[in-house]
C-alpha atoms as a PDB file:
ATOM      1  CA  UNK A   1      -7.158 148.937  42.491  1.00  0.00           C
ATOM      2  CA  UNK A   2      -5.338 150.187  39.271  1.00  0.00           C
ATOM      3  CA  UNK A   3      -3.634 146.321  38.184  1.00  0.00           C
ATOM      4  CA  UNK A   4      -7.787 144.521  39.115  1.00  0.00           C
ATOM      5  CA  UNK A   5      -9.712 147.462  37.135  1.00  0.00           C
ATOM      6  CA  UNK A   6      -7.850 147.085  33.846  1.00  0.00           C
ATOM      7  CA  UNK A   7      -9.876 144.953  32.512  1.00  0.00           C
ATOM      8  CA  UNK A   8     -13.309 145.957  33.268  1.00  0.00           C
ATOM      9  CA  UNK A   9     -13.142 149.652  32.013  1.00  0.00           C
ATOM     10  CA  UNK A  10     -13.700 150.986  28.735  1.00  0.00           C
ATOM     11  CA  UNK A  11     -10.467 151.821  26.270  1.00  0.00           C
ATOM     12  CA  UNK A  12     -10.656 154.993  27.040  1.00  0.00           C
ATOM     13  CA  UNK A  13     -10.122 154.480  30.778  1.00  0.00           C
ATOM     14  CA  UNK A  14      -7.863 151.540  30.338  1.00  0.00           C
ATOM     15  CA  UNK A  15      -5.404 153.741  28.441  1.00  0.00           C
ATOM     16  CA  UNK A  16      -5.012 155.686  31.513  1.00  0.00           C
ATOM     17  CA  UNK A  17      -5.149 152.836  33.839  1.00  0.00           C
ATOM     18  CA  UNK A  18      -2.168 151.524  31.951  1.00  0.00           C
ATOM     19  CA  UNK A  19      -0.426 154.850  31.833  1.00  0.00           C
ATOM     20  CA  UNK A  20      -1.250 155.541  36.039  1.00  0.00           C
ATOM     21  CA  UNK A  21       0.765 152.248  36.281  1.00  0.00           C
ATOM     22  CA  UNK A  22       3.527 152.928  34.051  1.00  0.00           C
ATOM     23  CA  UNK A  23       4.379 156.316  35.494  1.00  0.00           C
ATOM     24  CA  UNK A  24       2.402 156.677  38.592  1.00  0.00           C
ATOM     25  CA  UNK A  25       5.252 159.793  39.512  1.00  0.00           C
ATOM     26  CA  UNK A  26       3.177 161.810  36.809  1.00  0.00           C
ATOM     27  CA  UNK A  27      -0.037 162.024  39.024  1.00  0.00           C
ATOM     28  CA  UNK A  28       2.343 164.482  41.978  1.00  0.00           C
ATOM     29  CA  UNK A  29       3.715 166.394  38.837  1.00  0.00           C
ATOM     30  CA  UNK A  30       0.177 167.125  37.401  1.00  0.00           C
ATOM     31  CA  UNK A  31      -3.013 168.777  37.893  1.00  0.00           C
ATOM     32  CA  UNK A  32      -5.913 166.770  36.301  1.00  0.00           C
ATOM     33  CA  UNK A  33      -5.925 168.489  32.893  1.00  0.00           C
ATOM     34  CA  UNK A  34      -2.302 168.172  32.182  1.00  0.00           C
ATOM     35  CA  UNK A  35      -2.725 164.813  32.975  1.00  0.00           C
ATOM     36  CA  UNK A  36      -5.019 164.123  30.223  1.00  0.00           C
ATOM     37  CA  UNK A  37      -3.673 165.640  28.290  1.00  0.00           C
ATOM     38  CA  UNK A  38       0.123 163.730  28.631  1.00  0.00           C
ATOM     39  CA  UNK A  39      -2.733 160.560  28.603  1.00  0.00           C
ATOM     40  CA  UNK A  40      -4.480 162.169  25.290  1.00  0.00           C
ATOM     41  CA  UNK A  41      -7.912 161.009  26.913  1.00  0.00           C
ATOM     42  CA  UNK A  42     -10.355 164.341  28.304  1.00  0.00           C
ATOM     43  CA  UNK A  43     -10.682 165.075  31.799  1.00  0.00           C
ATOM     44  CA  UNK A  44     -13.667 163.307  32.618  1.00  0.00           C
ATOM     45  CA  UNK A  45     -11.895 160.120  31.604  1.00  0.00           C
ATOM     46  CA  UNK A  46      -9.785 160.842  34.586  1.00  0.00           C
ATOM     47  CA  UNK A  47     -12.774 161.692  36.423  1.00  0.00           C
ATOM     48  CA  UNK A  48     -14.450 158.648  36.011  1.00  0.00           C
ATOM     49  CA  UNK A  49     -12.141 156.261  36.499  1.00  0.00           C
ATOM     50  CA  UNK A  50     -11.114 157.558  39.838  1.00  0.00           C
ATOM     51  CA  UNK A  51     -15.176 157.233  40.752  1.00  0.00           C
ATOM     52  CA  UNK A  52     -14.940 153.638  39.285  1.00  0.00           C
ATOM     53  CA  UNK A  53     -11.489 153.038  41.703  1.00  0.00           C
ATOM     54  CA  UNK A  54     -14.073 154.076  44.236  1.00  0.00           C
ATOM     55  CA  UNK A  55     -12.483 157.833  45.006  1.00  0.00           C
ATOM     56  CA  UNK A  56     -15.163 161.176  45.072  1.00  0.00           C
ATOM     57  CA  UNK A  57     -12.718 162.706  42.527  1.00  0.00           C
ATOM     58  CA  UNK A  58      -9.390 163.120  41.304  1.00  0.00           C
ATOM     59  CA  UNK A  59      -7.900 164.853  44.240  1.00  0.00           C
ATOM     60  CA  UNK A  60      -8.816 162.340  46.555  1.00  0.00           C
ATOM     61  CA  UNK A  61      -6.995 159.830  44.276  1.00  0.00           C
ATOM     62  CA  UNK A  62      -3.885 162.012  43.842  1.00  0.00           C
ATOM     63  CA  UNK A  63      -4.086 161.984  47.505  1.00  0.00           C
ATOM     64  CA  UNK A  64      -4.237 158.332  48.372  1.00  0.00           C
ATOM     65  CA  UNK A  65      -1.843 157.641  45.263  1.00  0.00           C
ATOM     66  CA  UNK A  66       1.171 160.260  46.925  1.00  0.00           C
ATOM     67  CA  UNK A  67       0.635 158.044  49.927  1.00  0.00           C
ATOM     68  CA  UNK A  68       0.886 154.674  48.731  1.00  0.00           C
ATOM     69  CA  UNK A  69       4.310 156.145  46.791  1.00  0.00           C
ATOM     70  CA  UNK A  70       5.902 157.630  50.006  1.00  0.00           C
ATOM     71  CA  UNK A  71       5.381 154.230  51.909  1.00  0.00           C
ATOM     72  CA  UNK A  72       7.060 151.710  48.770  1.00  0.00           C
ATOM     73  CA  UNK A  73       9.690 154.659  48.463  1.00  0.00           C
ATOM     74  CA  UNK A  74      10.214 154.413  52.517  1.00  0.00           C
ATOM     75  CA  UNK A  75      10.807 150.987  52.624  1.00  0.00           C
ATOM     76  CA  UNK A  76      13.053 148.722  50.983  1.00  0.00           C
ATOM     77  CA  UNK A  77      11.742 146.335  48.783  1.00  0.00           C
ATOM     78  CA  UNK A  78      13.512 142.893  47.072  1.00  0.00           C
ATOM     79  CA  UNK A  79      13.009 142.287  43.101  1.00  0.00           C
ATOM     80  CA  UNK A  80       8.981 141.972  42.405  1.00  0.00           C
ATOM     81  CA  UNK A  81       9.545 140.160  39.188  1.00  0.00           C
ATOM     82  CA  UNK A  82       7.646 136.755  39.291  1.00  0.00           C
ATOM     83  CA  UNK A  83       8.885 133.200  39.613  1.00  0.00           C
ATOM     84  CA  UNK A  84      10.897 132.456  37.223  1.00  0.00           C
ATOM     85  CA  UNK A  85      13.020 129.376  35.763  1.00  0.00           C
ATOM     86  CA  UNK A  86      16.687 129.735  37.559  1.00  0.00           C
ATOM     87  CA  UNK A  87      15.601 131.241  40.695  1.00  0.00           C
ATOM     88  CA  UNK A  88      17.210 129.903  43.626  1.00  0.00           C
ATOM     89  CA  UNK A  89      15.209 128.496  47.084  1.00  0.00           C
ATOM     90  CA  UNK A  90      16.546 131.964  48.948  1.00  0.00           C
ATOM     91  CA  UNK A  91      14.935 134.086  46.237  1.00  0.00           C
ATOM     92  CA  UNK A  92      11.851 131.812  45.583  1.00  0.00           C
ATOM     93  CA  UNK A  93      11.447 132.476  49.750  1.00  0.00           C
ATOM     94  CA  UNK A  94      11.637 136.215  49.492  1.00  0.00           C
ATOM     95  CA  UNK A  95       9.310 136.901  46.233  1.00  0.00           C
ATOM     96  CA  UNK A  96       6.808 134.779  47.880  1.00  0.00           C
ATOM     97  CA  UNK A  97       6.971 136.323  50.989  1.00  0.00           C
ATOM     98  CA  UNK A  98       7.171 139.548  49.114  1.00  0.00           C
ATOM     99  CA  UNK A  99       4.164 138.885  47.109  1.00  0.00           C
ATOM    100  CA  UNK A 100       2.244 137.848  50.593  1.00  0.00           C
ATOM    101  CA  UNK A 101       2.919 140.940  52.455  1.00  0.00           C
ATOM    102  CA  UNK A 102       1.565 143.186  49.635  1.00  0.00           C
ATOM    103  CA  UNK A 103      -1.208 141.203  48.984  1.00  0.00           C
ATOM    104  CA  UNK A 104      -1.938 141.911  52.905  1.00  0.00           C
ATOM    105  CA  UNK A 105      -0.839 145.813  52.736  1.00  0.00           C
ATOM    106  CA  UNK A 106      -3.248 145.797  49.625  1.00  0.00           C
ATOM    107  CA  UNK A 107      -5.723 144.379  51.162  1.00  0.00           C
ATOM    108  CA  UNK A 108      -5.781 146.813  54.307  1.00  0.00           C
ATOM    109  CA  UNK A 109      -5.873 149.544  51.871  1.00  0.00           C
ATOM    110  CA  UNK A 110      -9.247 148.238  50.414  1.00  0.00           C
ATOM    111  CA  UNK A 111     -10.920 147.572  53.435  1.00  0.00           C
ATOM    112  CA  UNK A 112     -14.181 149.840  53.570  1.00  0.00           C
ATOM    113  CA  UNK A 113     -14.605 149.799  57.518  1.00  0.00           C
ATOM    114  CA  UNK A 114     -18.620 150.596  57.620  1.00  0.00           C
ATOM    115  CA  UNK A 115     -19.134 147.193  55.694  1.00  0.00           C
ATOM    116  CA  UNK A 116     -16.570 145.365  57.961  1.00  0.00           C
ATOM    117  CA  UNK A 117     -19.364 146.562  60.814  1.00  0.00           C
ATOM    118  CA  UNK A 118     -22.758 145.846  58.998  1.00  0.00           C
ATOM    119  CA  UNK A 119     -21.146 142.541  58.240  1.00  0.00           C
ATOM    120  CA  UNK A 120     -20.379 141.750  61.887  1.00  0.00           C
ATOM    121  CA  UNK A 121     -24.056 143.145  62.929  1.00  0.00           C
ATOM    122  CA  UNK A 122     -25.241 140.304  60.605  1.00  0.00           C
ATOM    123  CA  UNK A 123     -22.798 137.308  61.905  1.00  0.00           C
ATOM    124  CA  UNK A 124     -24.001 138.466  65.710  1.00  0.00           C
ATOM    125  CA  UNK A 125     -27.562 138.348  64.836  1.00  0.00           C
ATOM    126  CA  UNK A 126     -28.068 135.615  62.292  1.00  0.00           C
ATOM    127  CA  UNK A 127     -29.166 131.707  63.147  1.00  0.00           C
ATOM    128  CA  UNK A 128     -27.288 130.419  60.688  1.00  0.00           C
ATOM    129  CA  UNK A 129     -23.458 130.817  59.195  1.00  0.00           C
ATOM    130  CA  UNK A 130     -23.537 129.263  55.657  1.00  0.00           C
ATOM    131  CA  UNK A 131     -19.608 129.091  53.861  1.00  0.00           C
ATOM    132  CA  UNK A 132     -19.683 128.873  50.695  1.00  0.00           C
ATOM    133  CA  UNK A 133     -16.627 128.085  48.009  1.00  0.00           C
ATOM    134  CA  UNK A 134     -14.795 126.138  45.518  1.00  0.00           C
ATOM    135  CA  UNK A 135     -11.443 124.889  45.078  1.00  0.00           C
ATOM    136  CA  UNK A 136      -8.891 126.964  46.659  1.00  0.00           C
ATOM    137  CA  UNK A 137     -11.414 129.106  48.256  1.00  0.00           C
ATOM    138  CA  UNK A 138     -13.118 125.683  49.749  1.00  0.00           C
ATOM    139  CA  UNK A 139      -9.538 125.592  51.937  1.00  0.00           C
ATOM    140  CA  UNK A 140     -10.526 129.324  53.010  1.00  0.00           C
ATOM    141  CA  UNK A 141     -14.288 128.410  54.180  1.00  0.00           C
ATOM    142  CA  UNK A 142     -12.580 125.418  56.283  1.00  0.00           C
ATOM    143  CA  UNK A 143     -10.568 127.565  58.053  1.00  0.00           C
ATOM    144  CA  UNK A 144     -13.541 130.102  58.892  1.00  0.00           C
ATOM    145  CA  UNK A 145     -15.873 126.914  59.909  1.00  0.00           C
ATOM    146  CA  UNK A 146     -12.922 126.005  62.539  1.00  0.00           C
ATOM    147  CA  UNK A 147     -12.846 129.303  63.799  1.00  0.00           C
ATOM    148  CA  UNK A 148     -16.491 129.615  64.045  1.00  0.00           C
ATOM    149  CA  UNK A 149     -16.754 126.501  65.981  1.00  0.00           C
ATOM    150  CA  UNK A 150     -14.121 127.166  68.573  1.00  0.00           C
ATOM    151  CA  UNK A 151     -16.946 129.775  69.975  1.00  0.00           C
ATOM    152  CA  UNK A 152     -20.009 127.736  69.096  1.00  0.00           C
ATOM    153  CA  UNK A 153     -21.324 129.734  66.576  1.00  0.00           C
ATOM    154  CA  UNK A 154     -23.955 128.061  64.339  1.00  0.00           C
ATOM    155  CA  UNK A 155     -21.786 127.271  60.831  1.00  0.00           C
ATOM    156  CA  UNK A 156     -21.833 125.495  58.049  1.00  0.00           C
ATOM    157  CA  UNK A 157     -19.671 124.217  55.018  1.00  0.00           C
ATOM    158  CA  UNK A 158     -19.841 121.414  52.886  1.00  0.00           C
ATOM    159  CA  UNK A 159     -17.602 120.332  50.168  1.00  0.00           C
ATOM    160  CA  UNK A 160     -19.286 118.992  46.764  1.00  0.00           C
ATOM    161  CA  UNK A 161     -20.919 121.591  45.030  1.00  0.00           C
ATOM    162  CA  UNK A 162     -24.342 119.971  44.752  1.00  0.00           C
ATOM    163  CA  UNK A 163     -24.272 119.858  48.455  1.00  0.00           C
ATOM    164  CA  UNK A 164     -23.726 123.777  48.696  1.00  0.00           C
ATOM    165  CA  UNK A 165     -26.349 124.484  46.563  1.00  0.00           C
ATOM    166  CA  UNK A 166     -28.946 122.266  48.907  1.00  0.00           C
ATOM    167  CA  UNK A 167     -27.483 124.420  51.655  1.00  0.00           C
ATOM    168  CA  UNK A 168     -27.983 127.303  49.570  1.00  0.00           C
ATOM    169  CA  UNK A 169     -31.804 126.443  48.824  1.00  0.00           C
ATOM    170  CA  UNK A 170     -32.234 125.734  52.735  1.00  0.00           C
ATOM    171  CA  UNK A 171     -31.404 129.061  53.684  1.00  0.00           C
ATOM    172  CA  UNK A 172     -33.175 131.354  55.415  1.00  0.00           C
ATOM    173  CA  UNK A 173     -33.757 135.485  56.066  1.00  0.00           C
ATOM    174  CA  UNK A 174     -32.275 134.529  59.689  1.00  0.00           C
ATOM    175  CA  UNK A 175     -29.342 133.038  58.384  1.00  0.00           C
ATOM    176  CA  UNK A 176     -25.719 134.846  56.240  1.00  0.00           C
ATOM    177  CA  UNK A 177     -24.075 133.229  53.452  1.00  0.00           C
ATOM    178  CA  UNK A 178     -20.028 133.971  53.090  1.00  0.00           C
ATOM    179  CA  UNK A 179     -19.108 133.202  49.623  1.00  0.00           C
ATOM    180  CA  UNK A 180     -15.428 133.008  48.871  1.00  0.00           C
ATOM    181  CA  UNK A 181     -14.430 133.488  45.285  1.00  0.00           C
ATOM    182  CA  UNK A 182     -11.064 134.843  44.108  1.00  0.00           C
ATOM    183  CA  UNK A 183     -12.841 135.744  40.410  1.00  0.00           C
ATOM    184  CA  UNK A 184     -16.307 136.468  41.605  1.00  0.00           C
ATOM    185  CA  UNK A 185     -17.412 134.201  38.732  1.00  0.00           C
ATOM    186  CA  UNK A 186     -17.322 130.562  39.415  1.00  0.00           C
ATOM    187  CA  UNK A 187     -20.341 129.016  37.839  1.00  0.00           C
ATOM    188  CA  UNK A 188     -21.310 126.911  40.913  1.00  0.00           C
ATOM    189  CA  UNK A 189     -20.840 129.710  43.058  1.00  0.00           C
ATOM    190  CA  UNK A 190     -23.049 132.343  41.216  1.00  0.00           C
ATOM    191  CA  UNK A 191     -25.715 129.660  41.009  1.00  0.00           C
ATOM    192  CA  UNK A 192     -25.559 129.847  45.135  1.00  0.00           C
ATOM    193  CA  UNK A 193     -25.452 133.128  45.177  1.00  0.00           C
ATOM    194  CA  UNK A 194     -28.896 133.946  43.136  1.00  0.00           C
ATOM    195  CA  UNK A 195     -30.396 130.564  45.537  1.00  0.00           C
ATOM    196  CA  UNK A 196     -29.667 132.710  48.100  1.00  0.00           C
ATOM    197  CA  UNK A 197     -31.251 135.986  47.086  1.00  0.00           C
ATOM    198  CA  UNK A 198     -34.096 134.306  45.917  1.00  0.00           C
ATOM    199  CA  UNK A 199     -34.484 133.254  49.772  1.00  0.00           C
ATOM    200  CA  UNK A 200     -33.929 136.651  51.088  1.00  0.00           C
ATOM    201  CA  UNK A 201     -30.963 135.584  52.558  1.00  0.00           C
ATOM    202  CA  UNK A 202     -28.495 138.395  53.412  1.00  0.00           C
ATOM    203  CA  UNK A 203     -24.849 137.493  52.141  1.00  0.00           C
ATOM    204  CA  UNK A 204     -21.075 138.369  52.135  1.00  0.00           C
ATOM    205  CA  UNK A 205     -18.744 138.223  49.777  1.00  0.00           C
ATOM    206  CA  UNK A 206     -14.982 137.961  49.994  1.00  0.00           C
ATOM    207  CA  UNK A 207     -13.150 138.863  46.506  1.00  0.00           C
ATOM    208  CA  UNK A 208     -10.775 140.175  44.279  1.00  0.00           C
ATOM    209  CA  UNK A 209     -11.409 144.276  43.639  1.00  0.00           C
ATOM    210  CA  UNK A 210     -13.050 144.010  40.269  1.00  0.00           C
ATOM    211  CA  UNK A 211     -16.685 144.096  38.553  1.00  0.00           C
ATOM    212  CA  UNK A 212     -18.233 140.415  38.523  1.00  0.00           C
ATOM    213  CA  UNK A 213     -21.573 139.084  38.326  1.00  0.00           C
ATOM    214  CA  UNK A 214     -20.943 137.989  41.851  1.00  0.00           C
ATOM    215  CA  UNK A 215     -20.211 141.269  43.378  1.00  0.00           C
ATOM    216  CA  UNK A 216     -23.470 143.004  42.014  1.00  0.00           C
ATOM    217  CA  UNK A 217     -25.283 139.876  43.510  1.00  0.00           C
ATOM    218  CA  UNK A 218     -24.310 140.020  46.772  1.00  0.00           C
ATOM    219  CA  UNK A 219     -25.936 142.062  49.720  1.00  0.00           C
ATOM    220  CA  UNK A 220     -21.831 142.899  50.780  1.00  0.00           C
ATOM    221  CA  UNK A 221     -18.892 143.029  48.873  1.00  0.00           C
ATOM    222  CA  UNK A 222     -15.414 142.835  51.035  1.00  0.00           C
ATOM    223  CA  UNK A 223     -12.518 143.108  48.479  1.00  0.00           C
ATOM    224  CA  UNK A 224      -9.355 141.734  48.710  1.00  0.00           C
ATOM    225  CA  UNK A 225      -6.345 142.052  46.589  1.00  0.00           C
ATOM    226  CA  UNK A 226      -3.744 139.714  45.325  1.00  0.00           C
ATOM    227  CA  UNK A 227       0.097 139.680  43.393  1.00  0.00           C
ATOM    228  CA  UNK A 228      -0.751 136.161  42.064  1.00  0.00           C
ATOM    229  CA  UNK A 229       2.470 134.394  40.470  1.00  0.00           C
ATOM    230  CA  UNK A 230       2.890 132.389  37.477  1.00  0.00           C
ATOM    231  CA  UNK A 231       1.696 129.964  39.036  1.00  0.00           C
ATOM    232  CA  UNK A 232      -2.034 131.258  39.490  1.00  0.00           C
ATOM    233  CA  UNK A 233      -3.634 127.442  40.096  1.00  0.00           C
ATOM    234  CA  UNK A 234      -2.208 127.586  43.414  1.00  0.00           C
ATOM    235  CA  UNK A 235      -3.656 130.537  44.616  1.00  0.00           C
ATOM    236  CA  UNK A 236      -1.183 131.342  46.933  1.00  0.00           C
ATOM    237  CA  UNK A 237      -1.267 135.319  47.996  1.00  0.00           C
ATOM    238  CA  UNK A 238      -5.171 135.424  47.198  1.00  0.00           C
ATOM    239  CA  UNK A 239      -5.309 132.675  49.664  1.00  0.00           C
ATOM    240  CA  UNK A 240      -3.464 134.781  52.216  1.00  0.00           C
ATOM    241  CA  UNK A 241      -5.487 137.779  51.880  1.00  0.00           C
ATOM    242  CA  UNK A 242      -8.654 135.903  51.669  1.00  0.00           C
ATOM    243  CA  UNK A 243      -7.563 134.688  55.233  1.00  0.00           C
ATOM    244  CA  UNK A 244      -6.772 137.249  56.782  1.00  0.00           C
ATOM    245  CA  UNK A 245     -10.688 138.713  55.813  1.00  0.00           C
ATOM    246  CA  UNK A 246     -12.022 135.760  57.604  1.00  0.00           C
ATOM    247  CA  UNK A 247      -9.407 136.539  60.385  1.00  0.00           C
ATOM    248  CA  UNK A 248     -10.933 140.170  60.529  1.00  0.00           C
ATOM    249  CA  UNK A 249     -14.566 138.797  60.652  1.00  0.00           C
ATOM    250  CA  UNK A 250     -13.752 136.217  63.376  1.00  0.00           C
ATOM    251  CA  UNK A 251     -11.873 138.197  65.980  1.00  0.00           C
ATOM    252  CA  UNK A 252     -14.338 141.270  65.176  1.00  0.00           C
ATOM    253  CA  UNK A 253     -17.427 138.755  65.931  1.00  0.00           C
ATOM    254  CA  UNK A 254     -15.840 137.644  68.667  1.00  0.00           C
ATOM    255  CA  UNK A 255     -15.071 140.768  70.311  1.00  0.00           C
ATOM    256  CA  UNK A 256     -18.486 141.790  70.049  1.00  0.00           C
ATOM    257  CA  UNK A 257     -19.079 138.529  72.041  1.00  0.00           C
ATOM    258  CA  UNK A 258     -16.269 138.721  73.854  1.00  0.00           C
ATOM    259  CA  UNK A 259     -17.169 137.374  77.718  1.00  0.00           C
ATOM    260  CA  UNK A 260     -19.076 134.478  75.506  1.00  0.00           C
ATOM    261  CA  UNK A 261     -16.597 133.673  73.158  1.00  0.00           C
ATOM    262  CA  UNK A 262     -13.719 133.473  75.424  1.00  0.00           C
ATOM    263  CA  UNK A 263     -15.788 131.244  78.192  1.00  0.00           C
ATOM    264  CA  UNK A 264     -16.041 129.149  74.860  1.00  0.00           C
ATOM    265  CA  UNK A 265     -12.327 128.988  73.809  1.00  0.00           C
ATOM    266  CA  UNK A 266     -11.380 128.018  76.818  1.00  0.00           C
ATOM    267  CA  UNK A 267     -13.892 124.894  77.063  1.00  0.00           C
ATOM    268  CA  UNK A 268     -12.886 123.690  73.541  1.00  0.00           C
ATOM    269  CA  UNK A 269      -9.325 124.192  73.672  1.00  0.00           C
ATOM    270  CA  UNK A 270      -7.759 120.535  73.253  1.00  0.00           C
ATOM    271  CA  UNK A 271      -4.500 119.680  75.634  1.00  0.00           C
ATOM    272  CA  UNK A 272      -1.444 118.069  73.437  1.00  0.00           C
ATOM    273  CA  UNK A 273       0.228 115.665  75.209  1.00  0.00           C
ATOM    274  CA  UNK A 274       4.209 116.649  75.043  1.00  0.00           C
END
């Protein structure tokens, strides 16, 4: 939450943000005021950013932070420096991996569990489920469409933008829109996005843990983190997590449907010949 805040917080917060990363030890050695002051920012600085990271105060964040220290200290963990030039195929298979797990374990972490349900409630009620997403995140609505499908669930994705924005503009209050966007602020996507509201249409959003003019758009925000690499174009751990949300919306739908849903997968399941 720390590393996706820094750049949507004031200088006075980001300061500490950068320090909290730097020396994240000095939160257990601390009480809030010392802090500051080792920070030279005031108390409510603290304060502030810990209700921005989404905490009630600082002692629930000195909580959470002592925990998240005690599990990386309990378990072994290989180099987390990125890609680089002269790495070898072993170590280019164990920083990606690396990077993958945490983005999961980070994920997890952000999960707010009362949204997970509302957003279910909607997917088991609605007519209508309309995917939305560009680029990498297009990959991410495929998979969700598949999944969908298997139990014959009403869903929807298409691929060229102008196409998702008819979709968008045919929605209705009985349908959901899941948008999938890494930034929260893909052009095409926002566009959607206010097509939707403007037809009352509830929505869901899966994204990184940051302010963006999607997030305050949408009717739900599921947040998802990510260790992206160098090599940021191919979206590789924000893929993963971004995954693994639709993963949690799927099986969750589909236990709520469950004598339905299996009756289904087992009428749509497709024999390989061996």
């Amino acid at each position: 939450r720390l590393r996706e805040m820094h750049d949507f917080v004031g200088s006075s917060e980001r300061i500490a943000v950068e320090y909290l990363l730097e020396n994240p030890g000095s939160v257990l050695e601390n009480n809030i005021r010392e802090l500051a002051a080792k920070i030279y920012v005031s108390p409510a600085t603290i304060v502030r950013l810990c209700k921005r990271l989404g905490f009630e105060g600082y002692r629930e964040f000195r909580q959470s932070l002592i925990y998240e220290l005690a599990l990386y200290q309990n378990n072994e963990r290989i180099d987390k420096n990125d890609i680089e030039r002269d790495d070898n195929i072993e170590s280019i298979i164990d920083k990606v991996t690396y990077k993958n797990i945490i983005s999961l374990e980070e994920t997890r972490n952000l999960i707010d569990v009362e949204k997970v349900k509302k957003c279910v409630e909607l997917l088991c009620s609605c007519n209508n489920i309309m995917i939305f997403g560009m680029g990498a995140s297009l990959c991410v609505a495929k998979d969700a469409y598949l999944k969908f499908l298997r139990v014959n669930k009403s869903c929807f994705v298409v691929e060229d933008w102008h196409s998702q924005y008819i979709q968008a503009q045919n929605s209705t209050t009985r349908d959901v829109g899941i948008f999938i966007s890494y930034s929260g602020e893909t052009k095409e996507m926002i566009q959607c996005l206010k097509q939707i509201n403007a037809n009352n249409t509830p929505s869901i959003l899966i994204t990184r843990f940051a302010s963006s003019t999607m997030a305050s758009l949408a009717t739900h925000v599921l947040y998802t983190s990510a260790n992206e690499s160098l090599f940021r174009s191919g979206a590789t751990s924000s893929r993963i997590a971004q995954l693994n949300m639709i993963d949690i919306l799927y099986t969750a739908y589909a236990t709520a449907n469950y004598d339905q849903c299996v009756s289904r997968l087992n009428i749509t399941h497709i024999e390989k010949n061996i």
